[in-house]
N, C-alpha and C. Protein backbone atom coordinates (compact mmCIF):
# COMPACT_ATOMS: atom_id res chain seq x y z
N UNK A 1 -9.83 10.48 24.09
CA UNK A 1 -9.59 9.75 22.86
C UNK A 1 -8.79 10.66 21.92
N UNK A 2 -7.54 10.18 21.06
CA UNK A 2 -6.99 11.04 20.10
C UNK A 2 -7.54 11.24 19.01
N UNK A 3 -7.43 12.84 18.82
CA UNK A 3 -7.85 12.90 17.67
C UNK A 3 -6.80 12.98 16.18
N UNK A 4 -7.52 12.37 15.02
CA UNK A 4 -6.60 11.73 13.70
C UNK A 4 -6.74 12.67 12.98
N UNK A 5 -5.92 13.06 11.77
CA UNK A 5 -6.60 13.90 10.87
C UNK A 5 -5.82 13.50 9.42
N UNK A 6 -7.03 13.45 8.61
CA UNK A 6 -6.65 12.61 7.63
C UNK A 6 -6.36 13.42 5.70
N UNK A 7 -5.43 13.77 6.03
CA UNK A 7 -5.03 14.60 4.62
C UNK A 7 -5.01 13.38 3.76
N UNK A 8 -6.04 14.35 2.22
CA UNK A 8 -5.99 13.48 1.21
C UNK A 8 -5.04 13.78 -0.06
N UNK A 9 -4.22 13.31 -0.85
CA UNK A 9 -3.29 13.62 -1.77
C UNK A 9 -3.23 13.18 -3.14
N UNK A 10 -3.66 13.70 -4.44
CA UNK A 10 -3.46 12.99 -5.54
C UNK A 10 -2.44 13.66 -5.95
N UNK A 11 -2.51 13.64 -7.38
CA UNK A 11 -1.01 13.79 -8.03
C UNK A 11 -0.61 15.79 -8.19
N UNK A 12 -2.13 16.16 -8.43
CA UNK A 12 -2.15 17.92 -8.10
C UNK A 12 -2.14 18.79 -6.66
N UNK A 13 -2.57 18.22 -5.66
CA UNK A 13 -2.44 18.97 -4.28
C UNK A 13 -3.09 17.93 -3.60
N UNK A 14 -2.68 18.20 -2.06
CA UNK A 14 -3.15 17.74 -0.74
C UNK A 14 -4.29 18.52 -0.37
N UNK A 15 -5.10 17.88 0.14
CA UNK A 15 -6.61 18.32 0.40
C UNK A 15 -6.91 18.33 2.07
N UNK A 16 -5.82 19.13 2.85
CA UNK A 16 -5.78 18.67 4.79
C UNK A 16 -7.19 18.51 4.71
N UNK A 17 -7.13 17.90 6.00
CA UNK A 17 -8.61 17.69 7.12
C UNK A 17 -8.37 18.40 8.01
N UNK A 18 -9.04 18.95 7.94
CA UNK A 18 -9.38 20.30 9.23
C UNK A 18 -9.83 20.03 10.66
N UNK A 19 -10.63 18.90 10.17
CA UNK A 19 -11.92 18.85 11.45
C UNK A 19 -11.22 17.85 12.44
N UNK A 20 -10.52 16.57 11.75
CA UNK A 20 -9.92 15.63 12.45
C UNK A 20 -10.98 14.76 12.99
N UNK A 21 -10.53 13.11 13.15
CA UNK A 21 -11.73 12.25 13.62
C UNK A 21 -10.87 11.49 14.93
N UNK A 22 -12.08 11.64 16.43
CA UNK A 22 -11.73 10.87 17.16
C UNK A 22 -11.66 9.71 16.96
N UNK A 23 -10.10 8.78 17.08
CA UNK A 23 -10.54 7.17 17.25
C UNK A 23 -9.66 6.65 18.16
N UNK A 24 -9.93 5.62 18.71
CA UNK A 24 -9.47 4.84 20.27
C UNK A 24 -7.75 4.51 19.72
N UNK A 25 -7.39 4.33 18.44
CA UNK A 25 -5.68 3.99 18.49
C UNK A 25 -5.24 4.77 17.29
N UNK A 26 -3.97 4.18 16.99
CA UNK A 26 -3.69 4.29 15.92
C UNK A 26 -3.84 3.19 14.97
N UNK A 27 -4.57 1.63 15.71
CA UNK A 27 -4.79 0.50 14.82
C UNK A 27 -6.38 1.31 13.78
N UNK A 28 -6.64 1.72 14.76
CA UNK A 28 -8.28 2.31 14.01
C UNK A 28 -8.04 3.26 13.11
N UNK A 29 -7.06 4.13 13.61
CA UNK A 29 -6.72 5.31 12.32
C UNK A 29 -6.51 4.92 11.18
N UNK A 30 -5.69 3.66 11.28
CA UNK A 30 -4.88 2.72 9.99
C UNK A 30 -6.00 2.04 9.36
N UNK A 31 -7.15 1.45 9.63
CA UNK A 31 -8.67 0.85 9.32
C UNK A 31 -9.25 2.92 8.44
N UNK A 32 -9.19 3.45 9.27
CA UNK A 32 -10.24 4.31 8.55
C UNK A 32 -9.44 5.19 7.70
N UNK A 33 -8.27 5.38 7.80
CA UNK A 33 -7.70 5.49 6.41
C UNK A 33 -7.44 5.38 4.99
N UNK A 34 -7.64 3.36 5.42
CA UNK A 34 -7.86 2.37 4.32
C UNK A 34 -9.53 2.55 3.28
N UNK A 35 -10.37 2.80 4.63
CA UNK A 35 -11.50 2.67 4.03
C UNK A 35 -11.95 4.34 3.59
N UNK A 36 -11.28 5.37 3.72
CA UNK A 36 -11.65 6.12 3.15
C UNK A 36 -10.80 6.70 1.83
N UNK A 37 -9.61 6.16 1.69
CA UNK A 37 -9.08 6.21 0.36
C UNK A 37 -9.44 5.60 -0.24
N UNK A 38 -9.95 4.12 -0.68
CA UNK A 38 -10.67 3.62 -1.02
C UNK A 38 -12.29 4.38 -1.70
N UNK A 39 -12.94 4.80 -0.81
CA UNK A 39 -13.99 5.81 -1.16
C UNK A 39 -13.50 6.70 -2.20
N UNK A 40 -12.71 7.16 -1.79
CA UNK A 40 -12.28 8.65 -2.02
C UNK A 40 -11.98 8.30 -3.65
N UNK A 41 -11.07 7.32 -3.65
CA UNK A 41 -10.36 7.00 -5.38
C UNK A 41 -11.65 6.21 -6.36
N UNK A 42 -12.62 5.69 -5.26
CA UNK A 42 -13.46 5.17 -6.30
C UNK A 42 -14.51 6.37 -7.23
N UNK A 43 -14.75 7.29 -6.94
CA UNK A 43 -15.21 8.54 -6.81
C UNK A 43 -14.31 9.03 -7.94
N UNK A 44 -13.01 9.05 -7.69
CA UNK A 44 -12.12 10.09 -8.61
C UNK A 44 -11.77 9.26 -9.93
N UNK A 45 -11.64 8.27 -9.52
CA UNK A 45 -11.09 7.70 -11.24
C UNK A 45 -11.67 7.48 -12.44
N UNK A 46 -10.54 8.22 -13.13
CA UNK A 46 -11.56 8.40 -14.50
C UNK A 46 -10.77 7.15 -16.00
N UNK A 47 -9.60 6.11 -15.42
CA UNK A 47 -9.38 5.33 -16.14
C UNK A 47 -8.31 5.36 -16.71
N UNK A 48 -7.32 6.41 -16.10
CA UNK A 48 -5.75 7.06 -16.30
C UNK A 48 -4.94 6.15 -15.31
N UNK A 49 -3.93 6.13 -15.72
CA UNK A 49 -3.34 5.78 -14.37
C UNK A 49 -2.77 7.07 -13.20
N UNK A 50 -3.12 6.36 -11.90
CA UNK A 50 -3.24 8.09 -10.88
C UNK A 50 -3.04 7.36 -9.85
N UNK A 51 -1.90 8.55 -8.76
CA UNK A 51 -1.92 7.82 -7.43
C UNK A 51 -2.56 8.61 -6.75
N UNK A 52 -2.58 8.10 -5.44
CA UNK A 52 -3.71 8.63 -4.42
C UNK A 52 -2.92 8.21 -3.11
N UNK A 53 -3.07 9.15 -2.01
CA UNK A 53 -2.35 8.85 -0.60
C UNK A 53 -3.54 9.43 0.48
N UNK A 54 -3.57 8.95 1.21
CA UNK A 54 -3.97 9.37 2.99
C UNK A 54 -2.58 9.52 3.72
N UNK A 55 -2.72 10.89 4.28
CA UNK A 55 -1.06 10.82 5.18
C UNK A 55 -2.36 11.41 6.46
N UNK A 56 -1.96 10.60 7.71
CA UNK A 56 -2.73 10.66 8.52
C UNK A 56 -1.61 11.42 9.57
N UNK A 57 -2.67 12.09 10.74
CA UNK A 57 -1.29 12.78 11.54
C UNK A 57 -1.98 12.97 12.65
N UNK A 58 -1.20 13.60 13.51
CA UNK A 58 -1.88 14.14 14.89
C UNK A 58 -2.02 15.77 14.97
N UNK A 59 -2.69 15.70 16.10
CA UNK A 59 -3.56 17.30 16.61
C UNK A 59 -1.73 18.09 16.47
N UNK A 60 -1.00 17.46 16.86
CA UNK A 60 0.33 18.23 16.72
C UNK A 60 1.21 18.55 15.64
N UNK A 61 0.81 17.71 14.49
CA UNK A 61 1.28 17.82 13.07
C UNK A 61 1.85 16.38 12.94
N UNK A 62 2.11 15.74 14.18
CA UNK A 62 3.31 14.42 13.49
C UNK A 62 2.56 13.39 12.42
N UNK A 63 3.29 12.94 11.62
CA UNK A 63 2.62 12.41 10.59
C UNK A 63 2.98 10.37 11.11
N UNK A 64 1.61 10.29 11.15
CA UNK A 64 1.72 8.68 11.80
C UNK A 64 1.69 7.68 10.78
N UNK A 65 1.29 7.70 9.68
CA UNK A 65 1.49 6.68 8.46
C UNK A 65 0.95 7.58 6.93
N UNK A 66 1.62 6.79 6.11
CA UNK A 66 0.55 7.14 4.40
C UNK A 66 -0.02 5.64 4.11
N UNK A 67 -1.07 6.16 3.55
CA UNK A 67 -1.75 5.18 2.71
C UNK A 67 -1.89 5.31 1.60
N UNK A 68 -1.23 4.52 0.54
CA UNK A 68 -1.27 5.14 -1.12
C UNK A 68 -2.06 3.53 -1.72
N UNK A 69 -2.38 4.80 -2.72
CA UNK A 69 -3.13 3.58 -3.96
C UNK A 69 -2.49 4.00 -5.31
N UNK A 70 -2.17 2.85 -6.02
CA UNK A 70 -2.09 3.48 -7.58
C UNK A 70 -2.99 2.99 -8.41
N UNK A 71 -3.53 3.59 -9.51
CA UNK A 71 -4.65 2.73 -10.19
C UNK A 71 -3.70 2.89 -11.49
N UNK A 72 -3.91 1.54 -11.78
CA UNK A 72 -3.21 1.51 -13.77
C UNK A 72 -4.31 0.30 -13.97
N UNK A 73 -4.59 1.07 -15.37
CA UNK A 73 -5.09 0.18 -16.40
C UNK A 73 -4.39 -0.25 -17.72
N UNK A 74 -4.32 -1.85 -17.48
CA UNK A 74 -3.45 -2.09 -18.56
C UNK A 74 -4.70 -2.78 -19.71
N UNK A 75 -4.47 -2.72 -20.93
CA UNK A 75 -5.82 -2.86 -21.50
C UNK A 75 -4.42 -4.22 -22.43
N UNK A 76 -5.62 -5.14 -22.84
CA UNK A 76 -4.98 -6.22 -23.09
C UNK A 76 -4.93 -6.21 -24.48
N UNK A 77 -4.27 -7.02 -24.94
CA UNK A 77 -3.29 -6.54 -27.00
C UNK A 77 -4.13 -7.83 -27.24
């Protein structure tokens, strides 16, 4: 099974993954990407507007997709 590894990125530095997670494709990498940026930004936001990425890759370095989020809050007049 390949293993994924899932670097996290806000707007100050990239945070690699070291450990890397086995999963059966790259459809699954693209699922646990989603659901851990998700985690990850719900955790960090403090109500600014801020982006956030997953750049996922292989045991070899190649980089197989990003996953970005932006959060804006527009507050209403």
């Amino acid at each position: 099974m390949p293993r994924y590894f899932f670097d996290f990125a806000d707007a100050n530095d990239v945070y690699p993954d070291d450990q890397g997670t086995d999963l059966p494709d790259v459809e699954a990498a693209k699922v646990e990407a989603a659901k851990a940026l998700a985690a990850i930004v719900k955790d960090k936001a403090d109500g600014s507007a801020q982006d956030f990425a997953m750049i996922v890759r292989t045991e070899t370095g190649e980089v197989l997709l990003h996953a970005r989020i932006r959060l804006e809050i527009d507050m209403a007049h």
